[in-house]
Protein backbone atom coordinates (compact mmCIF):
# COMPACT_ATOMS: atom_id res chain seq x y z
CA UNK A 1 -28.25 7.01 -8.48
CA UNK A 2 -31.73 7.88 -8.21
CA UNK A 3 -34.44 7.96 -10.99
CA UNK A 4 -37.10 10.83 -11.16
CA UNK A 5 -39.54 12.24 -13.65
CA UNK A 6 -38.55 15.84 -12.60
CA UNK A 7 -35.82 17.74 -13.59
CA UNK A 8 -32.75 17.38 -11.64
CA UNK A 9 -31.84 20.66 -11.69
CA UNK A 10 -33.92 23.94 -12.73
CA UNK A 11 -33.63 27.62 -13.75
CA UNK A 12 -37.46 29.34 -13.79
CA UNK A 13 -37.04 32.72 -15.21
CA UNK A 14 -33.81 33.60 -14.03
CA UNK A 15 -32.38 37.26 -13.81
CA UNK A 16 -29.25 37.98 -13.03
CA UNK A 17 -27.15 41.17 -13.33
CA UNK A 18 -24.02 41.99 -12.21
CA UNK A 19 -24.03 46.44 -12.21
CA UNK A 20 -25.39 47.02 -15.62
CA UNK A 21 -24.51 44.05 -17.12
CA UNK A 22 -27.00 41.81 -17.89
CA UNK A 23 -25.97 38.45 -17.59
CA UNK A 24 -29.06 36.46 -17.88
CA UNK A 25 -32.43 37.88 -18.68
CA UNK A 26 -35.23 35.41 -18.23
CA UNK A 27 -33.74 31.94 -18.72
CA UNK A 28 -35.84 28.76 -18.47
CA UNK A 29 -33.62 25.62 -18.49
CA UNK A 30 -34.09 22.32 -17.07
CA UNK A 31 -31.73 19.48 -17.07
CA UNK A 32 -33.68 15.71 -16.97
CA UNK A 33 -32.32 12.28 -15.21
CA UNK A 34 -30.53 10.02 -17.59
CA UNK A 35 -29.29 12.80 -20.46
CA UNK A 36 -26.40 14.90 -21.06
CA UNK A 37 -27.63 18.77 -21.40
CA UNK A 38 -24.89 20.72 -23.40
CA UNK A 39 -25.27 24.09 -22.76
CA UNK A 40 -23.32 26.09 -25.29
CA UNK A 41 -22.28 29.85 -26.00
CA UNK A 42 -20.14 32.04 -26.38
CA UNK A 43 -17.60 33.65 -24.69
CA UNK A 44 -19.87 36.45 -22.18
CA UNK A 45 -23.17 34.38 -23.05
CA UNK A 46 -23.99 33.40 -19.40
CA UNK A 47 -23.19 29.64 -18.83
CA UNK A 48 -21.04 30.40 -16.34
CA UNK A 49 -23.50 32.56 -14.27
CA UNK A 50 -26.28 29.65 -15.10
CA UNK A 51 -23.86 27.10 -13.69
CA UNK A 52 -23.00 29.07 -10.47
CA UNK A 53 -27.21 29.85 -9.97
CA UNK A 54 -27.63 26.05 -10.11
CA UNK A 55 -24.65 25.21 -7.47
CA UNK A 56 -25.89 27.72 -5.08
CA UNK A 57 -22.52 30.08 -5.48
CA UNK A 58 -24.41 32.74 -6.59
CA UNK A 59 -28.36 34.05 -5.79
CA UNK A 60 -30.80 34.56 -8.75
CA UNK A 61 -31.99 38.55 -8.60
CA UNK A 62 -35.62 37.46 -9.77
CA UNK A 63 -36.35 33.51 -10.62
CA UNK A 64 -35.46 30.66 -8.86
CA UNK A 65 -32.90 28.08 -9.00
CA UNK A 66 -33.61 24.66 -8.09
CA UNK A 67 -31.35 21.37 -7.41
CA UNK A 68 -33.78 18.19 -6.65
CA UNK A 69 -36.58 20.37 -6.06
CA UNK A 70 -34.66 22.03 -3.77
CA UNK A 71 -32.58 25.44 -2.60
CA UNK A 72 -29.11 24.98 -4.57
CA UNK A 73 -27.07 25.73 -1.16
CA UNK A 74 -29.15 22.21 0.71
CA UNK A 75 -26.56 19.75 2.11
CA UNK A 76 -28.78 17.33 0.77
CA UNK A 77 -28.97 18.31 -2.60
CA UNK A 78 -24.86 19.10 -2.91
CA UNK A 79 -24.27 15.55 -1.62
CA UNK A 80 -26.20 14.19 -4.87
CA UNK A 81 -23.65 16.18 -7.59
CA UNK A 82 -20.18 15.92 -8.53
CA UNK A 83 -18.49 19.04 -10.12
CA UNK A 84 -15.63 20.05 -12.11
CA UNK A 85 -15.37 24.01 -13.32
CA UNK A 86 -13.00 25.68 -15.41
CA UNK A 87 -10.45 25.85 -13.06
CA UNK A 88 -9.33 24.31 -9.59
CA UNK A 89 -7.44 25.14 -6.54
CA UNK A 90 -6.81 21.93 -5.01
CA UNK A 91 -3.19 21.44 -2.41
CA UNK A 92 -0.49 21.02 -4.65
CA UNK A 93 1.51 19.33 -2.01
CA UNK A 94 -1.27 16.12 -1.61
CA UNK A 95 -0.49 13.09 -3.48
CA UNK A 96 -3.27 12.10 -5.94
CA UNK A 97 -4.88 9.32 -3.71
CA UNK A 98 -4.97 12.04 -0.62
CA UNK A 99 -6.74 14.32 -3.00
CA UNK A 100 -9.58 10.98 -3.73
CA UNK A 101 -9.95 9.65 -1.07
CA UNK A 102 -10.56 13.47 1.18
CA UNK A 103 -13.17 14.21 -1.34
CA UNK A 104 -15.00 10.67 -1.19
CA UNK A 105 -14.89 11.48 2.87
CA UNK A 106 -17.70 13.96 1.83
CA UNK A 107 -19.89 11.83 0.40
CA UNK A 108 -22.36 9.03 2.28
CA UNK A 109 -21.48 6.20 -0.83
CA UNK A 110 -18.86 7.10 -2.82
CA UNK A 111 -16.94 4.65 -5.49
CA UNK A 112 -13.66 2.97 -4.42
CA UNK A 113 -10.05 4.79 -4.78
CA UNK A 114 -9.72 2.54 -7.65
CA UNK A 115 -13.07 2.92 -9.29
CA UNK A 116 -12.28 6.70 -9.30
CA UNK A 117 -9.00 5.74 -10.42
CA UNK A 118 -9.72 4.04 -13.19
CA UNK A 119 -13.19 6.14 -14.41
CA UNK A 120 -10.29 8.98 -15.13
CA UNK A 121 -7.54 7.24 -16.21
CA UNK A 122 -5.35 8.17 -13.28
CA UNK A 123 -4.69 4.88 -11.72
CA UNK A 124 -0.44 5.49 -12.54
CA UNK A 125 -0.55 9.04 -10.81
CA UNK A 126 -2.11 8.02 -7.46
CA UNK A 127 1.38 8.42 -5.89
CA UNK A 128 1.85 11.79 -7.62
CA UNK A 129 1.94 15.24 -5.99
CA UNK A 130 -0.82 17.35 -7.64
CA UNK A 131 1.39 20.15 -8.14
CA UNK A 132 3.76 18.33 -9.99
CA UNK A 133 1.31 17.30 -12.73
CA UNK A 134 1.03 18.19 -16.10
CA UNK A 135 -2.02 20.53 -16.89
CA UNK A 136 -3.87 17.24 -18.46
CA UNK A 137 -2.94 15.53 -15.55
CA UNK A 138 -4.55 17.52 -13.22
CA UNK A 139 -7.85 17.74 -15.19
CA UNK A 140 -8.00 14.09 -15.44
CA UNK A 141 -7.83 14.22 -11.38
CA UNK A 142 -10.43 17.05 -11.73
CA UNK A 143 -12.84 14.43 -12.82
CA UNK A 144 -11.86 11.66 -10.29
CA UNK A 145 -12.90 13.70 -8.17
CA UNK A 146 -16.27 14.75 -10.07
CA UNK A 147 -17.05 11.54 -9.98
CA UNK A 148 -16.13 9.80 -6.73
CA UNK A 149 -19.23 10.72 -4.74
CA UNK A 150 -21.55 8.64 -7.01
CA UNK A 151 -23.35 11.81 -8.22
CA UNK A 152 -26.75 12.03 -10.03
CA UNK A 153 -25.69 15.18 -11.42
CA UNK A 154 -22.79 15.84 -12.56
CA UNK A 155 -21.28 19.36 -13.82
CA UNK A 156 -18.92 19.33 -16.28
CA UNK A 157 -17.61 22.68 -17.17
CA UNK A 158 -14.96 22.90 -20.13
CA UNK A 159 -13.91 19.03 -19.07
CA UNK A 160 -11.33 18.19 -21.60
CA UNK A 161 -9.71 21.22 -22.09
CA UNK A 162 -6.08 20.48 -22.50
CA UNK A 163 -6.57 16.90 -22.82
CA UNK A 164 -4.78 14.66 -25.46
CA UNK A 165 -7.43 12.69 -28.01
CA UNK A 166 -7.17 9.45 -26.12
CA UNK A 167 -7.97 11.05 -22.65
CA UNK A 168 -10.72 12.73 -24.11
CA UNK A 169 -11.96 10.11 -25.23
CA UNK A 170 -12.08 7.99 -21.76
CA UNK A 171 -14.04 10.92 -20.08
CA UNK A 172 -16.24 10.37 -22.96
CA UNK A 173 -16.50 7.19 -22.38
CA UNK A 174 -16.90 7.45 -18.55
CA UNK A 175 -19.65 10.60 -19.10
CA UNK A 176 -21.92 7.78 -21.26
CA UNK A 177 -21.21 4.83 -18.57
CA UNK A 178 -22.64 7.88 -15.97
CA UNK A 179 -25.61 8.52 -18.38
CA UNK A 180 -26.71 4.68 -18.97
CA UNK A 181 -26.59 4.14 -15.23
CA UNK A 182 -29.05 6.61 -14.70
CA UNK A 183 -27.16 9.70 -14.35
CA UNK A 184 -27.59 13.21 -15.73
CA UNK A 185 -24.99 15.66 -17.01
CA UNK A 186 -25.11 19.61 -17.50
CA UNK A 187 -21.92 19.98 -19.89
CA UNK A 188 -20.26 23.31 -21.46
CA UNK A 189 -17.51 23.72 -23.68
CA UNK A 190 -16.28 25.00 -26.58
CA UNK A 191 -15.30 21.64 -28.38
CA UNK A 192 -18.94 21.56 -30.37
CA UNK A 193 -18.05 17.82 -32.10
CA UNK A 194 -17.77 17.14 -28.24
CA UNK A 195 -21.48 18.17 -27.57
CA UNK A 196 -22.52 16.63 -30.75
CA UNK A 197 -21.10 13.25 -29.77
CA UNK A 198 -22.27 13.45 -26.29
CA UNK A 199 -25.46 15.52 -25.51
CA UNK A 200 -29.18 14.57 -26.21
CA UNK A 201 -30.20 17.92 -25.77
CA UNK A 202 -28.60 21.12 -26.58
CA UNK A 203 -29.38 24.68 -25.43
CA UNK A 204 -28.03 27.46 -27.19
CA UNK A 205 -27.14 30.75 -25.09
CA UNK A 206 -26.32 34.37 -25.96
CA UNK A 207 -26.40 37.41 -24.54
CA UNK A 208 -28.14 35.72 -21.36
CA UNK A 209 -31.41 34.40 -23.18
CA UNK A 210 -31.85 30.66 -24.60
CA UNK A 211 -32.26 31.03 -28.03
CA UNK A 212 -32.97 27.39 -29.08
CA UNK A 213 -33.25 24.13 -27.59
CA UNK A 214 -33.86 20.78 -28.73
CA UNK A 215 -31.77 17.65 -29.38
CA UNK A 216 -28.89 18.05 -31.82
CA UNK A 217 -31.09 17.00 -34.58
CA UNK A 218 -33.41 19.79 -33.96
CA UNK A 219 -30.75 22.53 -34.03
CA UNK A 220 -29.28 21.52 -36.63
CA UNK A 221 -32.64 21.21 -38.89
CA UNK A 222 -32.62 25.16 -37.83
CA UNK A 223 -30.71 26.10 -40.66
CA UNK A 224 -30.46 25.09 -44.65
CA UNK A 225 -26.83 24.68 -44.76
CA UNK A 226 -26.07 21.61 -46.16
CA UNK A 227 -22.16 19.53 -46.14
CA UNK A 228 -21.12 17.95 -49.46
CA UNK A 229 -17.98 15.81 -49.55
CA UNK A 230 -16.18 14.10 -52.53
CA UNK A 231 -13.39 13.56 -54.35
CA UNK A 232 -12.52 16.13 -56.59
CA UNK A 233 -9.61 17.96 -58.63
CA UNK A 234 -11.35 21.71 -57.79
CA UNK A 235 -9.21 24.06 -55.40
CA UNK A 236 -10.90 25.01 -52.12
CA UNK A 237 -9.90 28.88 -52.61
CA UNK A 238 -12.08 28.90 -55.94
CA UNK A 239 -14.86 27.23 -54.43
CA UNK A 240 -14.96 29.85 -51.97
CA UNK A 241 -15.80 32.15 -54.55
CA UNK A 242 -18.64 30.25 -55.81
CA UNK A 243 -22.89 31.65 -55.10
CA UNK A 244 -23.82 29.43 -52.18
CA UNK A 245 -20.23 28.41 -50.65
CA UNK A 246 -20.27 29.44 -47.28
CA UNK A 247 -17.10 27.58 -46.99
CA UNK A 248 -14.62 24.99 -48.95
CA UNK A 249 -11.57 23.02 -47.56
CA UNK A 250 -9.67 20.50 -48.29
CA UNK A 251 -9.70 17.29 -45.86
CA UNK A 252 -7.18 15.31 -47.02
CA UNK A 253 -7.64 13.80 -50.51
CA UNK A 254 -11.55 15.16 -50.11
CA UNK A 255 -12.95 18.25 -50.31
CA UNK A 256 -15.39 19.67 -47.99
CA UNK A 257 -17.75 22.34 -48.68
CA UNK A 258 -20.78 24.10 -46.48
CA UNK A 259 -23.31 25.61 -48.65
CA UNK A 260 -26.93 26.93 -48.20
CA UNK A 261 -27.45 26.20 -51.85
CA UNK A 262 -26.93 22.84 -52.31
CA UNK A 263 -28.45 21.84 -55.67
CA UNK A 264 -26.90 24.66 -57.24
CA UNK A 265 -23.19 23.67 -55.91
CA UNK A 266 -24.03 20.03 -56.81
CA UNK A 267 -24.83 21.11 -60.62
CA UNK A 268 -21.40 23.08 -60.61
CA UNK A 269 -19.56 20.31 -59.49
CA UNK A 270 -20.51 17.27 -61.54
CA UNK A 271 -20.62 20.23 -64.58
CA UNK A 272 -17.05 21.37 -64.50
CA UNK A 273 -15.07 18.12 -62.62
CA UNK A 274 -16.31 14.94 -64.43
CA UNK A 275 -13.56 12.91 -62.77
CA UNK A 276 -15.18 13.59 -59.32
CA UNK A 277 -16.36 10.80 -57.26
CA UNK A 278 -17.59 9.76 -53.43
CA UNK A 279 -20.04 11.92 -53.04
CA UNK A 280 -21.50 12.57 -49.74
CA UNK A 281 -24.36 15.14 -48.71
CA UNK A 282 -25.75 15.80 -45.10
CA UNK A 283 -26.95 18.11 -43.42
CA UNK A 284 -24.74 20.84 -41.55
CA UNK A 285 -23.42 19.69 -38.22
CA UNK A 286 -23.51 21.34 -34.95
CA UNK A 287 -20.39 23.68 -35.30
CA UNK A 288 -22.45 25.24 -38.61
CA UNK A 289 -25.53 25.77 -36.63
CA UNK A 290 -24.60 27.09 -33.64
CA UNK A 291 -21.91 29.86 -35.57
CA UNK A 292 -25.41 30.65 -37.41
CA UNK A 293 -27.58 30.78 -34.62
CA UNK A 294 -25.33 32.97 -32.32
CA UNK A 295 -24.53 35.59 -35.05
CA UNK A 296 -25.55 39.00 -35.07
CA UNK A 297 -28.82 37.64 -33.12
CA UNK A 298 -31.02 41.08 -32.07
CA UNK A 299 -31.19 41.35 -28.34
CA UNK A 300 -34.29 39.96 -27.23
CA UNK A 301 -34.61 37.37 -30.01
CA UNK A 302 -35.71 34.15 -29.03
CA UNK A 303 -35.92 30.89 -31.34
CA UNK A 304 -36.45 28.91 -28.90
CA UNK A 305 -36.95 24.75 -30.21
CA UNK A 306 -40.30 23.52 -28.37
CA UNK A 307 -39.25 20.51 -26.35
């Protein structure tokens, strides 16, 4: 994998309509060697266009889309990324290792059958039909073969949707092996504890414009909401009812609660539970600020975190 000061891959003012739907409207977005860029959104928000600009399966109506400096649909450039989207049509009949070792055929240095093998945790289905997977199964192939050509870049789109926790947890483990060698990741999905565990810079998109960027840290200094955890006898549902409790539940013997008035809450508490104890405040995760960030936001609004 190569090193570079410029962005590996590059959206300058992107447009992008399909009829009268706008599906981006002026999107800057760059994605840098040696990070993992989450790009997150809702349902409709434009990721998937953004992805499909930046692979060269779809043309920009104004802007530009760049891979390595250079037109998306370059041999060149496609050679240096490794890919897995929502969904696949691969040969159900192919065994596992056919499925590998065709797709490492396209590549000029591509890992071993058993590197790939072993990056996604699919070393005991090599001998398997595809077909006859389980859905899991067949993402964890997905990713083999993501992987296999050594990529730069690598696009992971929804990755461990339908995994189990352990297998999710060996693609995360494989994405930050690919980032500390030197590789770069765009990532999207809907699991936001995955993006806070993984990314070092998040971009938030809605309604096809960027509305903040910055590392996790910055987005989530965007808002006031604050999480306090302890110990206590009080009922969630009562809590709920509280000034300043966005939200209260009960995580096992602790109770959680998201608030955007802190101090106040904190009085409340110690005043009316003097039994409680182990308490923890910190500031809002991800999940918090991107619900905040993406609600009700005007059309045209940008917040956009300086990088």
């Amino acid at each position: 994998m190569t090193q570079t000061s410029l962005p590996l891959a590059r959206l300058r003012a992107v447009h992008k309509r399909y009829g009268n739907r706008v599906a981006l409207a002026g999107v800057d977005l760059s994605v840098p060697a040696s990070q993992v860029l989450a790009l997150l959104g809702p349902n409709g928000a434009g990721k998937s266009t953004a992805i499909s600009l930046l692979l060269g399966l779809l043309e920009p109506d104004a802007g530009r889309a760049e891979l390595f400096g250079q037109n998306p649909g370059q041999l060149g450039a496609r050679q240096r990324i490794g890919v897995m989207l929502q969904s696949a049509s691969l040969p159900a009949t192919l065994k596992v290792r056919e499925l590998i070792d065709l797709t490492r055929s396209y590549y000029p240095a591509p890992h071993s059958l058993d590197a790939c093998a072993d990056m996604a945790g699919v070393a005991d289905l090599l001998d398997r039909r595809y077909g006859r997977l389980s859905g899991g199964q067949q993402r964890r192939v997905q990713f083999a073969l993501a992987m296999c050509g050594r990529p730069d870049l690598l696009f992971l789109d929804e990755p461990t949707t339908g995994l189990d926790i352990d297998a999710r947890r060996a693609i995360w483990a494989a994405v930050r092996a690919h980032v500390a060698g030197g590789g770069a990741v765009l990532l999207t999905t809907h699991y936001l504890e995955e993006a806070e565990a993984l990314a070092d810079r998040v971009a938030v998109l809605d309604a096809g414009r960027i509305l903040a960027e910055g590392s996790v840290a910055d987005i989530c200094a965007r808002i006031g909401q604050r999480r306090i955890r302890c110990l206590s006898a009080q009922v969630p549902e009562a809590l709920t009812r509280w000034p300043g409790v966005i939200e209260a539940r009960r995580d096992g013997p602790r109770i959680e609660i998201i608030t955007d008035a802190a101090e106040a809450v904190l009085r409340r508490l110690l005043a009316e539970d003097a039994a409680l104890s182990e308490l923890e405040v910190e500031r809002a995760g991800l999940a918090e600020a991107f619900l905040q960030l993406t609600a009700d936001k005007p059309a045209g609004t940008s917040i956009r975190e300086a990088a």
